[in-house]
Protein backbone atom coordinates (compact mmCIF):
# COMPACT_ATOMS: atom_id res chain seq x y z
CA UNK A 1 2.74 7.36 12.23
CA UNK A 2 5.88 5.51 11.49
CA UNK A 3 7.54 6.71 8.26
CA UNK A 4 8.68 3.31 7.07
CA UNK A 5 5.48 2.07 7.43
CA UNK A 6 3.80 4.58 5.34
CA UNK A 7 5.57 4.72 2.81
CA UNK A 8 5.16 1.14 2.54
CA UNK A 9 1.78 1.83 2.84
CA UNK A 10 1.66 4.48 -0.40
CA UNK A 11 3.82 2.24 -2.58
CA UNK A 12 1.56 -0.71 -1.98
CA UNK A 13 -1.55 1.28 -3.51
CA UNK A 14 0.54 2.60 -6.32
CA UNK A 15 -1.42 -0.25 -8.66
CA UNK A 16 -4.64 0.17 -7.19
CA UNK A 17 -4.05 4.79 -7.38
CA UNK A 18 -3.27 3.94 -10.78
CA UNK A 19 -6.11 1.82 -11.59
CA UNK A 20 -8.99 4.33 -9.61
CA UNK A 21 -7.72 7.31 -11.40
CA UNK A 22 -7.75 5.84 -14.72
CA UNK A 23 -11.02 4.88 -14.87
CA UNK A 24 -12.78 7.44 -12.87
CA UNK A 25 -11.13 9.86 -15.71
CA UNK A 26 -12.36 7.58 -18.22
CA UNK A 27 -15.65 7.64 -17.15
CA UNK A 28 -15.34 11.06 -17.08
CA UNK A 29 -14.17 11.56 -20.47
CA UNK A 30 -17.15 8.23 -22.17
CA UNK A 31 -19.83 10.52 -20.30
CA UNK A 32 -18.77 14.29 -21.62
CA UNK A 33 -17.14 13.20 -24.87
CA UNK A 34 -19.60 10.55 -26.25
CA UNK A 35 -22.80 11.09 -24.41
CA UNK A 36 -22.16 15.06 -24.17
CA UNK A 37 -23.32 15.48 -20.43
CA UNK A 38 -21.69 18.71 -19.33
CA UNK A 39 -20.79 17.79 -16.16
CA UNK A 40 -20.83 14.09 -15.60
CA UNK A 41 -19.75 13.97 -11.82
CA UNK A 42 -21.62 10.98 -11.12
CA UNK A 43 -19.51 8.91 -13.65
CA UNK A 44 -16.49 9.88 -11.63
CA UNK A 45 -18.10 9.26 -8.09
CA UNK A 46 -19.44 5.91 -8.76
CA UNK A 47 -16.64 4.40 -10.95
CA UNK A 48 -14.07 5.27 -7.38
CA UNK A 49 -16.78 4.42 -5.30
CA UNK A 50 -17.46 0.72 -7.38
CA UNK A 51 -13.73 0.12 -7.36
CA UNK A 52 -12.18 1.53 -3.79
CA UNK A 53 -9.20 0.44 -2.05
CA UNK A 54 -10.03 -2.76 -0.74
CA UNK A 55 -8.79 -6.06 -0.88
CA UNK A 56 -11.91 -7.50 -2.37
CA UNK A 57 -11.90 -6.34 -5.97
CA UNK A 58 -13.67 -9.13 -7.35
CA UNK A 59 -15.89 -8.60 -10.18
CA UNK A 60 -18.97 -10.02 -8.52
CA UNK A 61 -18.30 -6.95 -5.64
CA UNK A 62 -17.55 -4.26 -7.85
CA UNK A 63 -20.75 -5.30 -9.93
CA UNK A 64 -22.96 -5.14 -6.62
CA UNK A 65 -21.43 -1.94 -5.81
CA UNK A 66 -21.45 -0.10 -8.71
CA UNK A 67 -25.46 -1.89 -9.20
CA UNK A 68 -26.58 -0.38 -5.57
CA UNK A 69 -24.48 3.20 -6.03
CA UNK A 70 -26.38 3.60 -9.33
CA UNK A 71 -30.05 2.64 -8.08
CA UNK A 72 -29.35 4.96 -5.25
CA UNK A 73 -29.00 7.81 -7.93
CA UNK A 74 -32.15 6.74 -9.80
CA UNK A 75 -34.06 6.43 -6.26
CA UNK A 76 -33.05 10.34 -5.96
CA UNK A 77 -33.56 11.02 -9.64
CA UNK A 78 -37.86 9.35 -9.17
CA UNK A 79 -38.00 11.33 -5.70
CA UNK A 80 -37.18 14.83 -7.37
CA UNK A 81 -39.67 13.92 -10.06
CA UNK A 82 -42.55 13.06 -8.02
CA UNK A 83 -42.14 14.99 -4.82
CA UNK A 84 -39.93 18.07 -5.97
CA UNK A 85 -37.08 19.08 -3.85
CA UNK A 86 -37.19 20.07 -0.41
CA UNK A 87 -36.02 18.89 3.31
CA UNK A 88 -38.96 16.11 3.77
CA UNK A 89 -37.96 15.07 0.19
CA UNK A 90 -34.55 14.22 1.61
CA UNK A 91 -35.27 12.68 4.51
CA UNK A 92 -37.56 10.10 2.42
CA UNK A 93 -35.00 9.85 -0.30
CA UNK A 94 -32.03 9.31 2.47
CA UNK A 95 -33.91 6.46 4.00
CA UNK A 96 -34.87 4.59 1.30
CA UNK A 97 -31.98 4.61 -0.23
CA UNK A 98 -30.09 3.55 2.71
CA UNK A 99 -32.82 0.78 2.84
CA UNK A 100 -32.87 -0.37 -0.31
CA UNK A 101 -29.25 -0.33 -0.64
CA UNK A 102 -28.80 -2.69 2.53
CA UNK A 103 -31.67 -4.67 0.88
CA UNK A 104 -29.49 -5.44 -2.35
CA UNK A 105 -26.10 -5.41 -0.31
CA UNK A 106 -24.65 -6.60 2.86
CA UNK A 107 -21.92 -4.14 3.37
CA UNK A 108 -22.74 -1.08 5.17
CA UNK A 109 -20.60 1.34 3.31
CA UNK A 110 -21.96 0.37 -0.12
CA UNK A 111 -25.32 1.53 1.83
CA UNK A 112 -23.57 4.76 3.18
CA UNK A 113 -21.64 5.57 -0.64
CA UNK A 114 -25.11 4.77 -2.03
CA UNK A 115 -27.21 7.27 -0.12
CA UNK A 116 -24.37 10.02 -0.50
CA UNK A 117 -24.56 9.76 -4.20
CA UNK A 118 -28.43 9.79 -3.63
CA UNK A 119 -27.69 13.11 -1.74
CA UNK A 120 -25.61 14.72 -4.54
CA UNK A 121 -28.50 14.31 -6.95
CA UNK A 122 -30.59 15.48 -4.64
CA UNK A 123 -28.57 18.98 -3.80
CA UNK A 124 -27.26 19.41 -7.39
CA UNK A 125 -29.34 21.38 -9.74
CA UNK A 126 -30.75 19.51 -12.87
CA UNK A 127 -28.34 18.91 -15.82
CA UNK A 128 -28.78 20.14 -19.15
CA UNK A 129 -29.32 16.58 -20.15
CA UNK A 130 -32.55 16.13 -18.60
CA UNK A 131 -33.76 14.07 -15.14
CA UNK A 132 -31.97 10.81 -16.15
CA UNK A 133 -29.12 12.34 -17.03
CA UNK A 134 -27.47 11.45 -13.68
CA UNK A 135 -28.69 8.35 -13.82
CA UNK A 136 -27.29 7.47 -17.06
CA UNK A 137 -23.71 8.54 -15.37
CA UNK A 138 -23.54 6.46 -12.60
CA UNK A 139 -24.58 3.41 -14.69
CA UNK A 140 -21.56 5.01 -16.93
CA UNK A 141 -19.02 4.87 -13.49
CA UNK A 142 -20.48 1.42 -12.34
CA UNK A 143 -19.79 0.02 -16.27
CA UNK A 144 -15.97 1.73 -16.46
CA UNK A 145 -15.79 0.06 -12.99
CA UNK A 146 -15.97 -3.68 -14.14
CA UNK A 147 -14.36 -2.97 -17.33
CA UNK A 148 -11.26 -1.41 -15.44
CA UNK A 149 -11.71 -4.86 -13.17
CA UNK A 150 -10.43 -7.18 -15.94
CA UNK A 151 -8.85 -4.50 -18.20
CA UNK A 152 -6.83 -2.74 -15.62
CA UNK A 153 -6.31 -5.11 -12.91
CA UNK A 154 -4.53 -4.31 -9.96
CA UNK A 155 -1.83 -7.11 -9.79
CA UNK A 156 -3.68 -8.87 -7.08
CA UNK A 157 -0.91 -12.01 -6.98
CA UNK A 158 1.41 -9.52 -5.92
CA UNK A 159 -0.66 -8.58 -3.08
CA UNK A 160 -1.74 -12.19 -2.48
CA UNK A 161 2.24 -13.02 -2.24
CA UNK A 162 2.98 -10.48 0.57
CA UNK A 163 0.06 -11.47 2.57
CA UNK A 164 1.55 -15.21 2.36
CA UNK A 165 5.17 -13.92 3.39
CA UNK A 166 3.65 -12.21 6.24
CA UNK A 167 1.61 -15.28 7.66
CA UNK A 168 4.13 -17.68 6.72
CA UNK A 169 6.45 -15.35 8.95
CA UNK A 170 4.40 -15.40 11.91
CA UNK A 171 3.33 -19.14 11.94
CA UNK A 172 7.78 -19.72 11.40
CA UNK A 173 8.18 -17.21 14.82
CA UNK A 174 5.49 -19.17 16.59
CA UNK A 175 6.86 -22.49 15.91
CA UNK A 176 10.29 -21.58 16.70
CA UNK A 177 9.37 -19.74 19.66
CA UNK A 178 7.61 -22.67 21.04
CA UNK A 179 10.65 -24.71 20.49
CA UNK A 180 13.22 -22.55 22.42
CA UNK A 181 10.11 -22.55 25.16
CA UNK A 182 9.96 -26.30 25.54
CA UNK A 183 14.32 -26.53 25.09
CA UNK A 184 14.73 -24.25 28.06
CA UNK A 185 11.80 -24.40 30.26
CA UNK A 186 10.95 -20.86 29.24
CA UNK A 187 6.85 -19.93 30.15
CA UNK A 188 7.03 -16.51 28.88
CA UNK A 189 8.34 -17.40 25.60
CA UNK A 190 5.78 -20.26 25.51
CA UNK A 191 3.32 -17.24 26.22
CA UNK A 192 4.84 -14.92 23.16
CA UNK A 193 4.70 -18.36 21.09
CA UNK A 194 0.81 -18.43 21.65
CA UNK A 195 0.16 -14.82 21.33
CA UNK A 196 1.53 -14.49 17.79
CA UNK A 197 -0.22 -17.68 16.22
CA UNK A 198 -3.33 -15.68 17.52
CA UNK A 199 -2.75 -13.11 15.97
CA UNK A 200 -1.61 -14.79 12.61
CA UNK A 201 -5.92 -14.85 12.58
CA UNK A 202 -6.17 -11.74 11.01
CA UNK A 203 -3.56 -12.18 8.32
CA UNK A 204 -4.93 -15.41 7.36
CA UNK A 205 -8.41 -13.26 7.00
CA UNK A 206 -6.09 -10.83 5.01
CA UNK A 207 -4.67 -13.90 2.81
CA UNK A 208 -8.04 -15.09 2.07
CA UNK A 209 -9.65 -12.28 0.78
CA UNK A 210 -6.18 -11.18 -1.61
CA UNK A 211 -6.61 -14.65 -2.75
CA UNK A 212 -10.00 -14.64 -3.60
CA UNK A 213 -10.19 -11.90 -5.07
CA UNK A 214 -7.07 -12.68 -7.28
CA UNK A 215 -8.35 -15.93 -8.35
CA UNK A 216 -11.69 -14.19 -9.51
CA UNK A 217 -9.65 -11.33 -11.30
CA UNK A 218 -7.47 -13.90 -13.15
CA UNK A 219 -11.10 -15.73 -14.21
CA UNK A 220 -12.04 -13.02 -15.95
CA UNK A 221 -8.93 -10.85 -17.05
CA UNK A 222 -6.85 -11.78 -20.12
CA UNK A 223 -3.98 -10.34 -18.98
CA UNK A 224 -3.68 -12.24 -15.44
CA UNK A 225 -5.66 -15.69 -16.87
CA UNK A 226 -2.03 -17.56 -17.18
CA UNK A 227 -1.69 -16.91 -14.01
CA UNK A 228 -4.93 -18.83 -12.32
CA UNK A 229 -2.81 -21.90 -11.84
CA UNK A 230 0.10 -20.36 -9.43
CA UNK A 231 -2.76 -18.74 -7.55
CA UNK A 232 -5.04 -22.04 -7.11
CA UNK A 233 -1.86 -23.69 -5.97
CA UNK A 234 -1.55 -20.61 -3.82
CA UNK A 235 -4.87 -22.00 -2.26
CA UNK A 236 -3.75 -24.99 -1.65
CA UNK A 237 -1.04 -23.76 0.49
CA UNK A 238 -3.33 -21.26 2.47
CA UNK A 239 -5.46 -24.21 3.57
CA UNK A 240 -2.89 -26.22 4.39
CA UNK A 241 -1.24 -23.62 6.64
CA UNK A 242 -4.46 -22.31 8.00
CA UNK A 243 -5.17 -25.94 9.71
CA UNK A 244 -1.55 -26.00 10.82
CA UNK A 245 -1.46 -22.29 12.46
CA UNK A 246 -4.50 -23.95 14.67
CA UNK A 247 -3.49 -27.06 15.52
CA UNK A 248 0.11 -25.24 16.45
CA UNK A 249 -2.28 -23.01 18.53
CA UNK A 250 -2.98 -25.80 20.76
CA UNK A 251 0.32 -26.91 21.31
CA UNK A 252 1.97 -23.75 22.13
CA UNK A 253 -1.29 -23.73 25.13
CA UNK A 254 0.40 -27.21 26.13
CA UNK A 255 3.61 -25.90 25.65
CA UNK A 256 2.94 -22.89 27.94
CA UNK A 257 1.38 -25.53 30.39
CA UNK A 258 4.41 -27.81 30.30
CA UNK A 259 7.06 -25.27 31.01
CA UNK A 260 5.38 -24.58 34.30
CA UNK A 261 7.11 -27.41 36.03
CA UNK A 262 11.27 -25.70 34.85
CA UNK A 263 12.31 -28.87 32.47
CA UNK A 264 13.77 -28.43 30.03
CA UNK A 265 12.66 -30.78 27.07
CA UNK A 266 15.27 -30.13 24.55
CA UNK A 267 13.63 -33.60 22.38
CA UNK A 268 10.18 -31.87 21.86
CA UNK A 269 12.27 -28.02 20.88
CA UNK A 270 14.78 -29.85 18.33
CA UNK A 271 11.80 -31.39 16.95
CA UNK A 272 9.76 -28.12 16.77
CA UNK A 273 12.31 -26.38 15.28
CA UNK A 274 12.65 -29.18 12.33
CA UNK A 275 8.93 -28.40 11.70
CA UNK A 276 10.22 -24.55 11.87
CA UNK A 277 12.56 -24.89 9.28
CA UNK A 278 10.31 -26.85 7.04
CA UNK A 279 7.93 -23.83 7.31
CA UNK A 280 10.42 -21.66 6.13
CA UNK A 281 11.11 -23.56 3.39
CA UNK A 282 7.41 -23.50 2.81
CA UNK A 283 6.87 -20.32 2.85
CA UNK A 284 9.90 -19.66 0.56
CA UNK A 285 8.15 -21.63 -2.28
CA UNK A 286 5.54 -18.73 -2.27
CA UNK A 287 8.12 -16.95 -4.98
CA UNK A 288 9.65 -19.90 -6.10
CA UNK A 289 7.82 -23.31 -6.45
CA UNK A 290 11.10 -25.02 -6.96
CA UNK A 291 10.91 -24.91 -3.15
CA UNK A 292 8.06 -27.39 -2.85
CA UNK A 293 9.87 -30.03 -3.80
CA UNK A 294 12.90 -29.72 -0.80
CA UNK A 295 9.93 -28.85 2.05
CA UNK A 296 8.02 -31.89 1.14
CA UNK A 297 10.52 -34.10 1.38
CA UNK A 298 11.61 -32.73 4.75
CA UNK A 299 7.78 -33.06 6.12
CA UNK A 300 8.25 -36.29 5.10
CA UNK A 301 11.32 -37.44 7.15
CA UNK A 302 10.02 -35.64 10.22
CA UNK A 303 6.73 -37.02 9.35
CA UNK A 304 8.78 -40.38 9.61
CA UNK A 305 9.93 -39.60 13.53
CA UNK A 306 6.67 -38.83 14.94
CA UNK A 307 6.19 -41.64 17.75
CA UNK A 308 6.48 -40.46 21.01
CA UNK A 309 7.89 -43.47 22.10
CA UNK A 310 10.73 -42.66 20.38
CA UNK A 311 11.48 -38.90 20.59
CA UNK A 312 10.09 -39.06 24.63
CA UNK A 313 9.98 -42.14 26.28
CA UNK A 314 9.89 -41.47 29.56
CA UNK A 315 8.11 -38.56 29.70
CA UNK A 316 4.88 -37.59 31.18
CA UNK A 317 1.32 -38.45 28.83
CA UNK A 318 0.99 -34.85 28.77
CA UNK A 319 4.78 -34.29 27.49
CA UNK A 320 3.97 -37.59 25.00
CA UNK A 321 0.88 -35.55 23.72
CA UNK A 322 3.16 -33.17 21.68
CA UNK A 323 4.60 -34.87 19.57
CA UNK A 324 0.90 -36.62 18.77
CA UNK A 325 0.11 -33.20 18.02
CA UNK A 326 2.57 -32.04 15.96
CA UNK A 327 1.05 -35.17 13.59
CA UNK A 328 -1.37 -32.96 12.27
CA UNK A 329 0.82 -30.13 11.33
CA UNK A 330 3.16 -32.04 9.52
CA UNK A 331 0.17 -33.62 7.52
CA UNK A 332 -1.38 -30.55 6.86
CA UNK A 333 2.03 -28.95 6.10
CA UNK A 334 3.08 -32.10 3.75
CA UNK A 335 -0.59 -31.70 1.96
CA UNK A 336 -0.12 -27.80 1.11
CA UNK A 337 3.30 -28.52 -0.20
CA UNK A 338 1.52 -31.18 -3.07
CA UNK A 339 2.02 -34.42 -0.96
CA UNK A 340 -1.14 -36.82 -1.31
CA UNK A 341 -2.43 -36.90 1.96
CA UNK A 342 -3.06 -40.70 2.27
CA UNK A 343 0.71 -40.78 1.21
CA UNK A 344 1.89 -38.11 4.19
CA UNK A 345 -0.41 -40.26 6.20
CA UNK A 346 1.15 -43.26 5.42
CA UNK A 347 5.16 -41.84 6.85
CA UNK A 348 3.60 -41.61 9.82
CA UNK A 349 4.21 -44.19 12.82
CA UNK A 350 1.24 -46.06 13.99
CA UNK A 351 0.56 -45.04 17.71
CA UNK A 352 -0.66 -47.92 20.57
């Protein structure tokens, strides 16, 4: 385990640490203090089980969550009253819970938290509060859960910011490695160039869920509703660079397949790397929108250059087809930075 990275790691889920403990304790103290259940461990086990440390912490989730943890406690609590306790009594309980529990959810460990809080209530002895008593506490947890959702939100634009930094500085390596590929001739760092827009995949996956969840916390949270319109233009800018990072898959493939032959094609690299540094740019505007402005203009002159008559005229149809396909980056580039698309369409030379 690298030490830099985990102590990254810990200060990232400072917000969310602060935001399970919190509310499991206020669960806690609603369920002994106000409904004066002795021992209300339920309250505590469903409100950290609702909220977790995941990315999605969107209302709607923590709401199916806490829903399935706390019929998964009642399932127990109708078992013990009709068929006692006993092993057979588990085994029916376990699996019906974990049925039921896939039935109203599709993640698997909602199912699995689900049927262990099923087991607690099922090992446990009865509370001074009577057969429901239980029940009542993990409807307590799953409650404190949403509440704690829009009351006590993690920050999730902060989170949604570094997961932008981090694709937006894998999509500017890719692009610039692709460039110094096709300037010198270079196959293996064509090769690198393609291997880390594929793996930009699962930071875009990261991205999108931050996002989402974000956008649905600021919906419903006073505290984070001023900020809904940074994070919907924050969408805009993850779709835009999610078409890009594929279409720049395809030409780092050509790229790769173009160095084979040892020329150098220092026309295509100076014009990758302009598309690099409006990327940068790009990516910059993720902190500070006054950055928007700048990038979209320069997508707009290199936009302006796109005909491969011009930037390759004697090359090869396959060596032309670059600099078609760097057409669609630009665009898509030029749209997530606020440029009309049928205006970003319009810069660009007519081909034929």
């Amino acid at each position: 385990m690298h030490p830099r990275a985990a102590l990254r790691r810990a200060g990232e889920a400072v917000p969310a640490a602060a935001q399970l403990a919190i509310a499991a304790t206020a669960s806690y103290a609603f369920a002994h203090f106000v409904v004066g259940h002795a021992v209300p461990l339920l309250a505590i086990t469903v409100c950290l089980s609702s909220l977790g440390f995941v990315r999605d912490a969107r209302p709607r989730r923590v709401l199916e969550t806490a829903l399935g943890l706390a019929i998964g406690v009642a399932l127990a609590e109708v078992m013990l009253l009709v068929a006692g306790r006993g092993v057979w009594q588990i085994l029916v309980a376990l699996f019906v819970t974990l049925l039921v529990a896939r039935l109203l959810n599709a993640s698997p460990a909602v199912a699995v938290a689900a049927t262990a809080q099923s087991a607690i209530v099922l090992l446990i002895q009865l509370p001074a509060g009577g057969p429901w008593a239980r029940s009542l506490d993990g409807f307590i947890g799953g409650g404190v859960a949403l509440l704690a959702t829009a009351l006590l939100p993690r920050d999730p634009r902060r989170a949604a910011v570094r997961d932008a930094e981090r694709v937006f500085a894998g999509l500017r390596r890719g692009v610039d490695d692709t460039a110094r590929a096709l300037r010198t001739a270079d196959r293996t760092t064509a090769t690198a160039a393609l291997a880390a827009l594929r793996e930009l995949q699962p930071l875009l996956v990261d991205w999108t869920t931050t996002l989402d969840s974000a956008v649905a916390i600021a919906r419903v949270s006073p505290f984070l509703r001023r900020r809904l319109p940074e994070l919907l233009a924050q969408r805009r800018l993850l779709d835009g660079v999610d078409l890009a990072v594929r279409s720049m898959r395809t030409i780092a493939r050509r790229a790769e397949a173009l160095t084979a032959d040892g020329t150098p094609r220092p026309e295509l690299g100076e014009l990758l790397q302009a598309v690099g540094s409006a990327t940068a740019l790009l990516g910059r505007s993720v902190r500070d929108p006054g950055a928007l402005a700048p990038a979209a203009e320069d997508l707009r002159l290199i936009a302006r250059r796109l005909d491969p008559r011009l930037i390759t005229p004697e090359a090869t149809v396959t060596a032309s087809m670059i600099t078609v396909l760097v057409r669609p980056v630009v665009v898509d580039l030029a749209v997530a930075a606020g440029v009309p698309a049928e205006r970003i369409r319009g810069e660009l030379p007519a081909l034929g």
